[in-house]
N, C-alpha and C. Protein backbone atom coordinates (compact mmCIF):
# COMPACT_ATOMS: atom_id res chain seq x y z
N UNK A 1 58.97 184.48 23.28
CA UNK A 1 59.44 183.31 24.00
C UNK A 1 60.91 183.47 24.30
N UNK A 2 61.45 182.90 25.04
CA UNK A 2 62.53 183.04 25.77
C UNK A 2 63.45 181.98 24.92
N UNK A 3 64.81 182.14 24.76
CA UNK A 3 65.82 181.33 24.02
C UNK A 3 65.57 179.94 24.66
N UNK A 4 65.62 179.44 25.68
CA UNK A 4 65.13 178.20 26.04
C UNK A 4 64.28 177.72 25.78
N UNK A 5 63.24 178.42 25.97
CA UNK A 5 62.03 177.97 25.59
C UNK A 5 61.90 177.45 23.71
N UNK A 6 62.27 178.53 23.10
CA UNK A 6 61.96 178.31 21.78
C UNK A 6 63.38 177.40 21.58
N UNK A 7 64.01 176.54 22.46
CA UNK A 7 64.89 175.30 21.72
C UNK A 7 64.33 174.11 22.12
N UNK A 8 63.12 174.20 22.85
CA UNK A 8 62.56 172.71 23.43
C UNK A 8 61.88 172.36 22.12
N UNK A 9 61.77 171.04 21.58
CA UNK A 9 60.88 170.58 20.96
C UNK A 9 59.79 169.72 21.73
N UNK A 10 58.70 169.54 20.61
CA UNK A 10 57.17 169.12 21.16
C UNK A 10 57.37 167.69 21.73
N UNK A 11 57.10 167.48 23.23
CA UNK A 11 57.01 166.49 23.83
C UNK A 11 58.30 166.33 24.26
N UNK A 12 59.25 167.14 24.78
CA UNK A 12 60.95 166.92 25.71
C UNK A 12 60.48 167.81 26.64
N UNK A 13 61.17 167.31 27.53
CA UNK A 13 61.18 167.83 29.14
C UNK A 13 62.32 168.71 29.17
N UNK A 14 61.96 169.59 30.10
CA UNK A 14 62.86 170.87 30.44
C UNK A 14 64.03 169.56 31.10
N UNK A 15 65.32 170.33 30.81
CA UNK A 15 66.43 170.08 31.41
C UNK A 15 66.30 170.35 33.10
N UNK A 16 65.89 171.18 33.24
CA UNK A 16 65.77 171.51 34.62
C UNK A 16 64.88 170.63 35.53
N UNK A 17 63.67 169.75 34.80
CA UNK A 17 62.78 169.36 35.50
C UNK A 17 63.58 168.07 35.89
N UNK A 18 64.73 167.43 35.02
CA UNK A 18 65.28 165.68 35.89
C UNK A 18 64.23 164.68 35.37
N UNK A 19 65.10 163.59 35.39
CA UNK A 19 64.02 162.46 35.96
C UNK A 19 63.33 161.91 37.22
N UNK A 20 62.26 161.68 36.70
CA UNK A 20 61.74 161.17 38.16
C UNK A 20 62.51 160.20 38.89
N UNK A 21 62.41 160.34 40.07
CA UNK A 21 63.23 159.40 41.19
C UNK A 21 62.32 158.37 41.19
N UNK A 22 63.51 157.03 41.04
CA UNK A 22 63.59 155.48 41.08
C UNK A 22 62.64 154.98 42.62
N UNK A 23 61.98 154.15 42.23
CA UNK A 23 61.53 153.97 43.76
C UNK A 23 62.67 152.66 44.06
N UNK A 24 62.75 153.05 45.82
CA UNK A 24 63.70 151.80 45.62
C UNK A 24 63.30 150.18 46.25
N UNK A 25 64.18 149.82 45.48
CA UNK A 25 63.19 148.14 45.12
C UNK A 25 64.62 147.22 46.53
N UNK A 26 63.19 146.06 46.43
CA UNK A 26 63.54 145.31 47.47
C UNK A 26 62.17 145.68 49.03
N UNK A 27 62.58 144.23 50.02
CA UNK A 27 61.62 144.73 51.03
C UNK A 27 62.29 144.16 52.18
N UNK A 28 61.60 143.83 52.96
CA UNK A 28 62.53 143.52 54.73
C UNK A 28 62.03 142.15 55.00
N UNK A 29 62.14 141.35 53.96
CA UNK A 29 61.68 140.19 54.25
C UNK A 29 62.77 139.70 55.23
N UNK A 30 64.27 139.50 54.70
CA UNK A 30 65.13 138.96 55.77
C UNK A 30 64.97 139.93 56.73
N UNK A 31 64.63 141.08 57.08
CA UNK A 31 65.02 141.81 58.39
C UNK A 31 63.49 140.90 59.23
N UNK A 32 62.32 140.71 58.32
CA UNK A 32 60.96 140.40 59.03
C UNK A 32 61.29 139.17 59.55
N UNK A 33 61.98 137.98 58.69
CA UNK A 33 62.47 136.93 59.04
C UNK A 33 63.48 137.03 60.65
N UNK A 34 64.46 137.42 60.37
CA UNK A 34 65.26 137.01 61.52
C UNK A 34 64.61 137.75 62.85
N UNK A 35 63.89 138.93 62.82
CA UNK A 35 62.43 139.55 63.77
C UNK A 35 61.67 137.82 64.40
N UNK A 36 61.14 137.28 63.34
CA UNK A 36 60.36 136.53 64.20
C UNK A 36 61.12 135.34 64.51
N UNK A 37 61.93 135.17 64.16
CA UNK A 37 62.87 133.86 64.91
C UNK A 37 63.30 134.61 65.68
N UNK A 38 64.22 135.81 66.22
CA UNK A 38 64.40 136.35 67.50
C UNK A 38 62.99 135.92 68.35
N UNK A 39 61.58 136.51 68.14
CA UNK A 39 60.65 136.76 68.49
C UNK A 39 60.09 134.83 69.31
N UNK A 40 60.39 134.48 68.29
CA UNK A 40 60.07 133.04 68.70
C UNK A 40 61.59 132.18 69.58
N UNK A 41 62.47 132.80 69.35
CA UNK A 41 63.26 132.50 70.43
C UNK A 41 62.92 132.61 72.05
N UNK A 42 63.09 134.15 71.77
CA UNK A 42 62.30 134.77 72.96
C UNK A 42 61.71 133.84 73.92
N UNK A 43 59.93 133.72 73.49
CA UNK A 43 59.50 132.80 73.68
C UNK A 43 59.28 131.63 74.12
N UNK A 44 60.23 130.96 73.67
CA UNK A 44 60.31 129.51 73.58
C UNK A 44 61.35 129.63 75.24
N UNK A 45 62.27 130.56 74.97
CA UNK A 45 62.96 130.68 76.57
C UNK A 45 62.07 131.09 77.57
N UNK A 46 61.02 132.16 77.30
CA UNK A 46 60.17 132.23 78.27
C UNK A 46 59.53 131.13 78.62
N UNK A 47 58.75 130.26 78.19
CA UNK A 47 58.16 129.31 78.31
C UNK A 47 58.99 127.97 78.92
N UNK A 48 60.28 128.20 78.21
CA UNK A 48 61.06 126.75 79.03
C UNK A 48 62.55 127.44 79.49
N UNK A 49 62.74 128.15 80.35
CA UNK A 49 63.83 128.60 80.82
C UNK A 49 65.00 128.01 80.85
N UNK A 50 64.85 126.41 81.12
CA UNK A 50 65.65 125.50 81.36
C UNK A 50 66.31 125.14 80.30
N UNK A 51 65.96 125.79 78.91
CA UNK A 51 66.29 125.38 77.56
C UNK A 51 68.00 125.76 77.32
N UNK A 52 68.42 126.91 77.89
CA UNK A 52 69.75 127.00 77.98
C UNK A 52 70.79 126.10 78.52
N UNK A 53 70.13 125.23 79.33
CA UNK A 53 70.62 124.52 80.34
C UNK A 53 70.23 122.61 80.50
N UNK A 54 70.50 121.90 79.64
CA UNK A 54 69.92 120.73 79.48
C UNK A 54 71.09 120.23 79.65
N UNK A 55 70.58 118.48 80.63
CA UNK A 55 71.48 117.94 81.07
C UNK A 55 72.98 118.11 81.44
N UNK A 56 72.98 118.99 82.13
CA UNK A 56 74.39 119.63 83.37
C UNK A 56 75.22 120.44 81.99
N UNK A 57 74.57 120.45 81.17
CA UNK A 57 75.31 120.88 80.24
C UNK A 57 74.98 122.77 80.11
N UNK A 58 75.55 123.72 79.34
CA UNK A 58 75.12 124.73 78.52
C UNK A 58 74.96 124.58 77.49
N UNK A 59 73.83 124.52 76.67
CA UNK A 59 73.21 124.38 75.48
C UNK A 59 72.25 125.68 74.92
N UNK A 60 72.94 126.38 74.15
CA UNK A 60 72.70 127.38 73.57
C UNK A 60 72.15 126.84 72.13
N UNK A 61 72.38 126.03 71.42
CA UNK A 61 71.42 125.40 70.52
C UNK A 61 70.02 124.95 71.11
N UNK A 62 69.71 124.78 72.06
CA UNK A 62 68.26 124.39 73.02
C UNK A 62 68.32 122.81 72.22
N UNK A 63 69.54 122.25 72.29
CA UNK A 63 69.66 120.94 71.52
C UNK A 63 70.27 119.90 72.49
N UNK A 64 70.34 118.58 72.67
CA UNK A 64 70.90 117.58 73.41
C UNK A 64 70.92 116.10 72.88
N UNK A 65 71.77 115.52 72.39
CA UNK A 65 71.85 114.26 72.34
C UNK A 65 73.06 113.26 73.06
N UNK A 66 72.76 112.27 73.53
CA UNK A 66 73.20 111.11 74.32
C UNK A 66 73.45 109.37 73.59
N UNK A 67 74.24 108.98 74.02
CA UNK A 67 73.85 107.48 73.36
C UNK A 67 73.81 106.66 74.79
N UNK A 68 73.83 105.24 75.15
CA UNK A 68 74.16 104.34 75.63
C UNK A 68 73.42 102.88 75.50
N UNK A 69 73.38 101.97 76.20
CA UNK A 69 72.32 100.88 76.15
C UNK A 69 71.32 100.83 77.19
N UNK A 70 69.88 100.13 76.51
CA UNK A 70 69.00 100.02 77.67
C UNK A 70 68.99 98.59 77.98
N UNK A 71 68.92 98.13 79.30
CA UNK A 71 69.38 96.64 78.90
C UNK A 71 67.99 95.85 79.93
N UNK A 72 67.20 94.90 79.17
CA UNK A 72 65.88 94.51 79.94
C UNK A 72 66.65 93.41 80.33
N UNK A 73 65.62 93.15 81.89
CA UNK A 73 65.41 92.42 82.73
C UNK A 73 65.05 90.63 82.11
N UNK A 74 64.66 91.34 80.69
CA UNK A 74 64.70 89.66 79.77
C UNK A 74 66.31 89.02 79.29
N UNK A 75 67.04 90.07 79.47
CA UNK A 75 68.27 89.26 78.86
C UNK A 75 68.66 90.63 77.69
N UNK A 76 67.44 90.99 77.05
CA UNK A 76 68.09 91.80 75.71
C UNK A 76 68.75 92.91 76.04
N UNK A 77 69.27 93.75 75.36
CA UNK A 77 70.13 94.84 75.45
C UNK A 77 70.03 95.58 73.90
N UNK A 78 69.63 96.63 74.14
CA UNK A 78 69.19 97.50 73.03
C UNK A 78 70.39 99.10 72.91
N UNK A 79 71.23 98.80 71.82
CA UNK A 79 72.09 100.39 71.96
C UNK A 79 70.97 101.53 71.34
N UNK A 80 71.01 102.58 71.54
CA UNK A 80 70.10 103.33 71.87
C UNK A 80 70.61 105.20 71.63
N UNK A 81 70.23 105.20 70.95
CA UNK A 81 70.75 107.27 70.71
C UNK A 81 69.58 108.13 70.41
N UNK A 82 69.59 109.43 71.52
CA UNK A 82 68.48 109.76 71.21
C UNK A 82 68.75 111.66 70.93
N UNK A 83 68.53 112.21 70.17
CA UNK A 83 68.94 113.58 70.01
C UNK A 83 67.38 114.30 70.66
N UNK A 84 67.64 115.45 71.13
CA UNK A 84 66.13 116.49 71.06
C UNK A 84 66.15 117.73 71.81
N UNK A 85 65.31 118.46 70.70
CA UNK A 85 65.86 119.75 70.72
C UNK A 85 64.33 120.48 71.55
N UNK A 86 64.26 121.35 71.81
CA UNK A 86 63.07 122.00 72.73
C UNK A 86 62.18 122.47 72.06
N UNK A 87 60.72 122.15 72.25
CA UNK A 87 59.79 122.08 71.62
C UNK A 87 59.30 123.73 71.59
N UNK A 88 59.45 124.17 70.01
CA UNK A 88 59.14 125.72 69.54
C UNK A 88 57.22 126.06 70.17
N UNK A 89 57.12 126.76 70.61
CA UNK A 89 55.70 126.96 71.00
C UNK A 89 55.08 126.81 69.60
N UNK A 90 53.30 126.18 69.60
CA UNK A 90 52.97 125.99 68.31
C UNK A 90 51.54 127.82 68.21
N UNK A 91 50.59 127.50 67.29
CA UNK A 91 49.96 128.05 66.93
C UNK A 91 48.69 128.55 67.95
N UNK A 92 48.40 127.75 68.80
CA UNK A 92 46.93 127.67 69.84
C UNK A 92 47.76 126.73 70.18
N UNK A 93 46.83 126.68 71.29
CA UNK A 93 47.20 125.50 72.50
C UNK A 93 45.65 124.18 72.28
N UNK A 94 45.68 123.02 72.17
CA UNK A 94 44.76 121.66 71.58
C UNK A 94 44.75 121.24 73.16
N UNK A 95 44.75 121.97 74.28
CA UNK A 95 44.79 120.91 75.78
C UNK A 95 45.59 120.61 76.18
N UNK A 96 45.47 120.20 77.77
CA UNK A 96 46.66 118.94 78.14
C UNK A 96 47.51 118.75 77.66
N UNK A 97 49.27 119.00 77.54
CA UNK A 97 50.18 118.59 76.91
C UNK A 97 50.70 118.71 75.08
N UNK A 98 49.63 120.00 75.14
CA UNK A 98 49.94 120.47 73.58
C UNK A 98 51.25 120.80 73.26
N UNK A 99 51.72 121.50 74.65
CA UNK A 99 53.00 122.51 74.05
C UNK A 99 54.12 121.27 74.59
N UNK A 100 55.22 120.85 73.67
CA UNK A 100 55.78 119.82 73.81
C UNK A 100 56.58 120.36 74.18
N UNK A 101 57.63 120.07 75.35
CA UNK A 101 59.09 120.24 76.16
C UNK A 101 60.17 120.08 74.97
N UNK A 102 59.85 118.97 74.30
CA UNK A 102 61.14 118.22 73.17
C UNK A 102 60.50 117.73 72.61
N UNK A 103 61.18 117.64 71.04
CA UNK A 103 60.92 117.22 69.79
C UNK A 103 62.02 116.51 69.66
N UNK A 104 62.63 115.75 68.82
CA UNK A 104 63.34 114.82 68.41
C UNK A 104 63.24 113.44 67.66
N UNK A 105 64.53 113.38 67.42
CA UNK A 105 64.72 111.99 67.03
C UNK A 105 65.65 110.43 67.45
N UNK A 106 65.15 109.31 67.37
CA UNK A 106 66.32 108.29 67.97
C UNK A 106 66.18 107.20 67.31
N UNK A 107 67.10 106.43 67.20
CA UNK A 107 67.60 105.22 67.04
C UNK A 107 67.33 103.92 67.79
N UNK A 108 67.07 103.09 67.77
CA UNK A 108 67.07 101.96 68.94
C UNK A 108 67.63 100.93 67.94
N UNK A 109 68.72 99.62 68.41
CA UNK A 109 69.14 98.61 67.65
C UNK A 109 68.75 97.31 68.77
N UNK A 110 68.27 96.18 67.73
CA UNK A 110 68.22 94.78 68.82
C UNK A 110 69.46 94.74 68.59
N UNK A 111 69.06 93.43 69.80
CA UNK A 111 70.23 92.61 70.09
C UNK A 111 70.77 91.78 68.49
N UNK A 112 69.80 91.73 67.48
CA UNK A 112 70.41 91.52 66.41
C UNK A 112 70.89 91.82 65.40
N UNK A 113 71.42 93.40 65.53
CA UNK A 113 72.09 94.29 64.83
C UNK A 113 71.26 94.97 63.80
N UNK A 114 70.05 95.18 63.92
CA UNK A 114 68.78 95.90 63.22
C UNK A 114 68.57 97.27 63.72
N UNK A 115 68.70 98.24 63.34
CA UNK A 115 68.66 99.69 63.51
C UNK A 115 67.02 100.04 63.32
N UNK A 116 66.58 100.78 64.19
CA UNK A 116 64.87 101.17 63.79
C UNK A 116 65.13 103.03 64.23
N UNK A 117 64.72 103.68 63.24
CA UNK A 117 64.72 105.11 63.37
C UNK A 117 63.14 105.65 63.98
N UNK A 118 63.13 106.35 65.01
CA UNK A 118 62.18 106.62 65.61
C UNK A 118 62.05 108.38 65.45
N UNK A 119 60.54 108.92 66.08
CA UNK A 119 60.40 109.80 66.39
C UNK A 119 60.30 110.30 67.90
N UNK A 120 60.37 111.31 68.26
CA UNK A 120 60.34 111.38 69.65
C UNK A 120 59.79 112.99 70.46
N UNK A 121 58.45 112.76 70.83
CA UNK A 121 58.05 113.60 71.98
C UNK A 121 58.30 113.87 73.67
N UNK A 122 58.41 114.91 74.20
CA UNK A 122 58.79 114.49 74.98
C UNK A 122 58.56 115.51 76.56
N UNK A 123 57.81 115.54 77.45
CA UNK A 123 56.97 116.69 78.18
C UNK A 123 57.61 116.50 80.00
N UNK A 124 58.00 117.59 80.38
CA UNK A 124 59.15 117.15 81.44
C UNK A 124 58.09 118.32 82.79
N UNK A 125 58.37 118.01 83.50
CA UNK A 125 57.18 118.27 84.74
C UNK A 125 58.18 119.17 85.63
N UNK A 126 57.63 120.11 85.98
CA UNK A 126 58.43 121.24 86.95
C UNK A 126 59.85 121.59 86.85
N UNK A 127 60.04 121.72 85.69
CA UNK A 127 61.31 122.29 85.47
C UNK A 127 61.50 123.60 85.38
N UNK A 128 62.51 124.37 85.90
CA UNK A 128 62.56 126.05 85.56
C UNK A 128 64.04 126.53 85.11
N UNK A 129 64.82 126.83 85.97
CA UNK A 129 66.40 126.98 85.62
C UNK A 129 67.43 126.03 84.85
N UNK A 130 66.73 124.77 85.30
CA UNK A 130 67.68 123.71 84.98
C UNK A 130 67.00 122.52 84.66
N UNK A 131 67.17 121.34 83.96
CA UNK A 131 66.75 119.80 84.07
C UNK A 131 67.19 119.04 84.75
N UNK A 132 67.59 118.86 85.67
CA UNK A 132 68.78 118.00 86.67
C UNK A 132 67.84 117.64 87.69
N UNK A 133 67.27 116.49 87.53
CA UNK A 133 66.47 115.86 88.40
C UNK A 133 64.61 115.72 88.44
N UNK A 134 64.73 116.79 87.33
CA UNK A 134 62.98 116.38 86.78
C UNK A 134 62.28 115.08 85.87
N UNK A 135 61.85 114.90 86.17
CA UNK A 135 61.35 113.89 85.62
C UNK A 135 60.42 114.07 84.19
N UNK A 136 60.57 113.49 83.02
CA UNK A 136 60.81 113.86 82.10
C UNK A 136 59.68 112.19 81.11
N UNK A 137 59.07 112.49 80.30
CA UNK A 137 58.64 111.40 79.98
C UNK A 137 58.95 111.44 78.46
N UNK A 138 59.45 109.98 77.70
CA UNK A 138 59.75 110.35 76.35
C UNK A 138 58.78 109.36 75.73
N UNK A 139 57.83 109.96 74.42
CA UNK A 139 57.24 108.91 73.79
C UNK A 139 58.03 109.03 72.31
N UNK A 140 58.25 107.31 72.19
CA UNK A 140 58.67 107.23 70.79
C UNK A 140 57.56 106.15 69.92
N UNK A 141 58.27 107.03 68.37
CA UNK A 141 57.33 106.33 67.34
C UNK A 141 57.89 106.09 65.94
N UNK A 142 57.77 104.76 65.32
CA UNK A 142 58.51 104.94 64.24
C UNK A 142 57.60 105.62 63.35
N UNK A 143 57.91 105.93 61.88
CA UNK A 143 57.17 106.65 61.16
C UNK A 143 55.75 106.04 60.43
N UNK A 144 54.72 106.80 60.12
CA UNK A 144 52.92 106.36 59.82
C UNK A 144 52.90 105.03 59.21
N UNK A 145 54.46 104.88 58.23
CA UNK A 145 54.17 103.98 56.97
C UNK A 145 54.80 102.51 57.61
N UNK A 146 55.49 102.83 58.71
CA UNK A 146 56.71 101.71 59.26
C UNK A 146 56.17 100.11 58.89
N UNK A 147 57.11 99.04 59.19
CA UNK A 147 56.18 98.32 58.99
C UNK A 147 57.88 97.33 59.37
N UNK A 148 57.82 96.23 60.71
CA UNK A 148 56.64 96.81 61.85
C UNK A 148 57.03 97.95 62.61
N UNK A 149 56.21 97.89 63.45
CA UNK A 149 55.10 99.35 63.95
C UNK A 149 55.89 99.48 65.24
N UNK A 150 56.91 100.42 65.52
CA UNK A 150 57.03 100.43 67.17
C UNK A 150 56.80 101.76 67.84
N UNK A 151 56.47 101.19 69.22
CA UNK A 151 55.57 102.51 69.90
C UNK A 151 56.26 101.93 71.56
N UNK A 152 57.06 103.23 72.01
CA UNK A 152 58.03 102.88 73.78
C UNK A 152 57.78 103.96 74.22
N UNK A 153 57.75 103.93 75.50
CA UNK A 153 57.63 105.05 76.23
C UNK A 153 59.04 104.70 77.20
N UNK A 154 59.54 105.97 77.34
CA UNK A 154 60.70 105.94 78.66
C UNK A 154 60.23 106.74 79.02
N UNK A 155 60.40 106.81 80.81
CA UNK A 155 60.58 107.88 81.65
C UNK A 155 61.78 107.83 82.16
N UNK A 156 62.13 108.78 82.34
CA UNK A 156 63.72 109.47 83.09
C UNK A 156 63.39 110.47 83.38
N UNK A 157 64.70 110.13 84.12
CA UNK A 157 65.53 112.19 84.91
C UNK A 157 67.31 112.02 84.69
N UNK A 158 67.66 113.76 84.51
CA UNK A 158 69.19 113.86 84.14
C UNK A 158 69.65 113.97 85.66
N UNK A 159 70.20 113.41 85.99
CA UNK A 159 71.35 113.52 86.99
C UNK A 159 72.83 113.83 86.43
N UNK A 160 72.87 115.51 86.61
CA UNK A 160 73.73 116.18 85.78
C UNK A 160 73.62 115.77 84.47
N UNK A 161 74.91 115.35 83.90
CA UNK A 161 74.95 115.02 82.56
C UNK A 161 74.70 113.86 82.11
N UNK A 162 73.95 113.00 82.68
CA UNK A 162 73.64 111.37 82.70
C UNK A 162 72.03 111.84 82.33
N UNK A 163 71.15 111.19 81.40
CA UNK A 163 69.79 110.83 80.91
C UNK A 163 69.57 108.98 81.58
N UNK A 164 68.77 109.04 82.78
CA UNK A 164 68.45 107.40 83.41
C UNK A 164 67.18 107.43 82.65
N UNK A 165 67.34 106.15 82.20
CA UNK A 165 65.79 105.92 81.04
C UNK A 165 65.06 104.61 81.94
N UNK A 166 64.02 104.38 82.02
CA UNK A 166 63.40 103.01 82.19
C UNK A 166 61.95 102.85 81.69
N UNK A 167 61.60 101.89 80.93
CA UNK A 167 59.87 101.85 80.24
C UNK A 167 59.17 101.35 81.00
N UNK A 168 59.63 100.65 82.07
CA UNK A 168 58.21 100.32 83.30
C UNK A 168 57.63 99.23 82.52
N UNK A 169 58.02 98.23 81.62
CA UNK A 169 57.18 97.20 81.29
C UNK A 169 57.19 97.09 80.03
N UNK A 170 56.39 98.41 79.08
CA UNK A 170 55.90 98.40 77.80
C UNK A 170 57.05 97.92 76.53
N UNK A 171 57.73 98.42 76.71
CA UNK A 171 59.00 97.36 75.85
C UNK A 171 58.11 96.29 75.33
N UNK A 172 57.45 95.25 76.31
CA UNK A 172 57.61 93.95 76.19
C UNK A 172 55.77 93.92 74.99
N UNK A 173 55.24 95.59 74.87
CA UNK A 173 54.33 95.47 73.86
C UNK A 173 54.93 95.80 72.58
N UNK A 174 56.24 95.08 72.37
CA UNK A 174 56.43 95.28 70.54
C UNK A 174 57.47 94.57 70.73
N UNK A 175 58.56 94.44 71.64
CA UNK A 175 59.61 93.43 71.25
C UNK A 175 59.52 92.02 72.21
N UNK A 176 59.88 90.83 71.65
CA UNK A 176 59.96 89.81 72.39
C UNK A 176 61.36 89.76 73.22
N UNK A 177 61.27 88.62 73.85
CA UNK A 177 61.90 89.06 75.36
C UNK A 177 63.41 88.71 74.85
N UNK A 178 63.60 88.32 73.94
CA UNK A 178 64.78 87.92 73.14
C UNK A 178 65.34 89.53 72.28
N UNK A 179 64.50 90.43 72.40
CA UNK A 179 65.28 91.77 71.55
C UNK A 179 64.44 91.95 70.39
N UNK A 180 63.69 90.70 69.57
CA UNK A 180 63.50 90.48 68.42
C UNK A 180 62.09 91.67 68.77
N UNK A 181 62.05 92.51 67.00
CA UNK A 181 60.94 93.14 67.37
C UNK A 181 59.47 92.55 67.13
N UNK A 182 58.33 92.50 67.63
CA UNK A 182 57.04 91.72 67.15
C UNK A 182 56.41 92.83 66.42
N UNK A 183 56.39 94.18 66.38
CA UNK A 183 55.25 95.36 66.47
C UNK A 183 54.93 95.03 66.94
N UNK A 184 54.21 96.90 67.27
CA UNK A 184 53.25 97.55 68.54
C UNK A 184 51.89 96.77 68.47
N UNK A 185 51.99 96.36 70.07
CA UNK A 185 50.62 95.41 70.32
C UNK A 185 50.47 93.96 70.03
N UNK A 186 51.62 93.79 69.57
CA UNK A 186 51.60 92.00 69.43
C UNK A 186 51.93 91.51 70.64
N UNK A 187 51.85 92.14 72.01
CA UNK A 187 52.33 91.80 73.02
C UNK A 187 51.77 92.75 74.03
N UNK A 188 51.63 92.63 75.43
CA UNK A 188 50.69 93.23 76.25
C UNK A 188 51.88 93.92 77.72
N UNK A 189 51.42 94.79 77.80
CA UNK A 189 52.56 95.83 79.09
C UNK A 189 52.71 94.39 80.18
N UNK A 190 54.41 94.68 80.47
CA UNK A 190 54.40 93.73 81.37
C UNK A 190 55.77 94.27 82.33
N UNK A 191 54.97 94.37 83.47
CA UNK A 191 55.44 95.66 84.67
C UNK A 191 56.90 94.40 85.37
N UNK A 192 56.68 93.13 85.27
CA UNK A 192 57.57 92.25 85.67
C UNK A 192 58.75 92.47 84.86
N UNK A 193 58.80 93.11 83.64
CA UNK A 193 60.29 92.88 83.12
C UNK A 193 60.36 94.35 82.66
N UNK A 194 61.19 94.59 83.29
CA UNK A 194 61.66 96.15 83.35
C UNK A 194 63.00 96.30 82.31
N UNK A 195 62.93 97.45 81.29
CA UNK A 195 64.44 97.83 81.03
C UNK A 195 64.33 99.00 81.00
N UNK A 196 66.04 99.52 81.53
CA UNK A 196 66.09 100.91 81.82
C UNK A 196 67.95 100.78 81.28
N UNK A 197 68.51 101.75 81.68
CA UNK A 197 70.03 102.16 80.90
C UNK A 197 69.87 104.10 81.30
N UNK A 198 71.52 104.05 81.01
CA UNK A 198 71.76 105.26 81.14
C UNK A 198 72.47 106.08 79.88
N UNK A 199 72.06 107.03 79.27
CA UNK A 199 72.89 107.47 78.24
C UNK A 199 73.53 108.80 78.46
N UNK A 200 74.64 108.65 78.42
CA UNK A 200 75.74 109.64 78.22
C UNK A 200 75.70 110.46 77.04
N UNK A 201 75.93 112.09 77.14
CA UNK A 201 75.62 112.98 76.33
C UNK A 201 77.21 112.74 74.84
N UNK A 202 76.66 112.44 74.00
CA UNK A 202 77.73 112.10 72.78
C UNK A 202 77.25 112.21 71.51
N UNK A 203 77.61 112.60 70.33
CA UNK A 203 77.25 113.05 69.64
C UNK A 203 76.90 111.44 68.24
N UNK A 204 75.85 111.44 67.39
CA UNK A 204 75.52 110.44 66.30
C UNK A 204 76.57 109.46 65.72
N UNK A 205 77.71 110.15 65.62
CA UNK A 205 78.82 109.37 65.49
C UNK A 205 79.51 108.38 66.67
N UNK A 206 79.33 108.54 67.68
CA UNK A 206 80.04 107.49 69.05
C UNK A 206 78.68 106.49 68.77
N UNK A 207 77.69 106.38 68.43
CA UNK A 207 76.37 105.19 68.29
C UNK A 207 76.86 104.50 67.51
N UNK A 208 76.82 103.15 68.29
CA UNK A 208 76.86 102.19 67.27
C UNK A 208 75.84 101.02 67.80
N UNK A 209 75.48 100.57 66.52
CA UNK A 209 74.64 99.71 66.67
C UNK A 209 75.44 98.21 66.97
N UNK A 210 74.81 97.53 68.21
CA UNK A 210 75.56 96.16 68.51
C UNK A 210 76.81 96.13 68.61
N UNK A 211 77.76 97.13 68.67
CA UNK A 211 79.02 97.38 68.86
C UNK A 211 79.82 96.98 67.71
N UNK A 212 79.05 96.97 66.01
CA UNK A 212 79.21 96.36 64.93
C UNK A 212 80.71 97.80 64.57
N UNK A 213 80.36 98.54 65.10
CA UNK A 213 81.84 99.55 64.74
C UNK A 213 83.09 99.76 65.66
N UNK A 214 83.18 99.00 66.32
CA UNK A 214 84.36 98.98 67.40
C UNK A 214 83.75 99.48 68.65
N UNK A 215 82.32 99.96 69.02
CA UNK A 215 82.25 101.28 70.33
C UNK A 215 80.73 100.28 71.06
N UNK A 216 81.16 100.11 71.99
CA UNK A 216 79.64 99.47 72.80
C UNK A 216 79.38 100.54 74.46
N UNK A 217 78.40 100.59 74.49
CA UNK A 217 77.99 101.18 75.71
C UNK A 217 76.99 100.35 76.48
């Protein structure tokens, strides 16, 4: 036997052979992650081009919010803020109006300084480069558990950086003609009393409810 050999004892590894190599740990979850949010970016611009470009504005967040008042044909006047961001393509398409334009959220206050937090859908008709003059329909909803229950529809279009809102009636199925709210359906669409308003693009902080913080629109 060779001098090396006869200095190994039973069960040691030759010096020469090393240790085995470490596998190396960790995986590409963040690289897989920020892949499919690119991927779903993508996307979501293919599908709504106009997303860069909301209300005369550049919006690279695919985000937009506005405040002002809507003020009905009854006398009431409602301050009003509505944020919403562009609806991410979902899983399959469910029909008709699956893939939503905007997602969001808003605010509406009566005339008696009562704040109601809403949800908000929102599906805009022939738009491509830009939003500036499409017509745009918003449904709002307060949340499953609310109590009471409100349910408005606005339609508008941006003229540049201006959002013109008007409900065509339905207002008058949840609030009385005084502002006060009744809930959804204590009251029946009524095309005679119209409210509409314009909201200017401004950020959660310029909203105020009833002009209770120094700021009315």
């Amino acid at each position: 036997m060779s001098g090396i050999s006869a200095n190994l004892q039973p069960g040691a590894t030759s010096p020469s052979s090393g240790a085995p190599p470490q596998k190396r740990r960790g995986c590409g979850c963040l690289g897989s992650i920020t892949g499919a949010v690119v991927i779903l970016i993508a996307v979501t611009l293919l599908i709504h081009p106009w997303a860069l470009h909301i209300g005369g504005r550049w919006t690279p967040a695919l985000t937009w919010h506005g405040t002002g008042t809507l003020h009905s044909t009854s006398g009431a006047n409602y301050p009003f803020f509505l944020e919403i961001w562009v609806g991410m393509p979902e899983g399959s398409r469910r029909g008709p109006g699956s893939i939503k334009d905007f997602e969001g959220t808003a605010k509406i206050c009566t005339p008696q300084g009562q704040s109601y937090p809403l949800t908000v859908t929102g599906y805009m008709k022939k738009a491509w480069l830009s939003t500036d003059g499409k017509q745009v329909t918003f449904y709002l909803r307060s949340a499953k558990d609310a109590a009471p229950k409100l349910s408005l529809t606005l339609l508008g279009k941006w003229n540049g950086g201006e959002l013109q809102l008007e409900d065509q009636g339905n207002f008058a199925m949840t609030f009385a003609p005084d502002g006060h709210v009744k809930g959804y359906l204590q009251g029946s669409n009524s095309p005679a009393e119209n409210t509409s308003g314009t909201l200017h693009y401004a950020t959660e902080s310029e909203f105020s409810c009833g002009g209770k913080n120094g700021t009315s629109f």
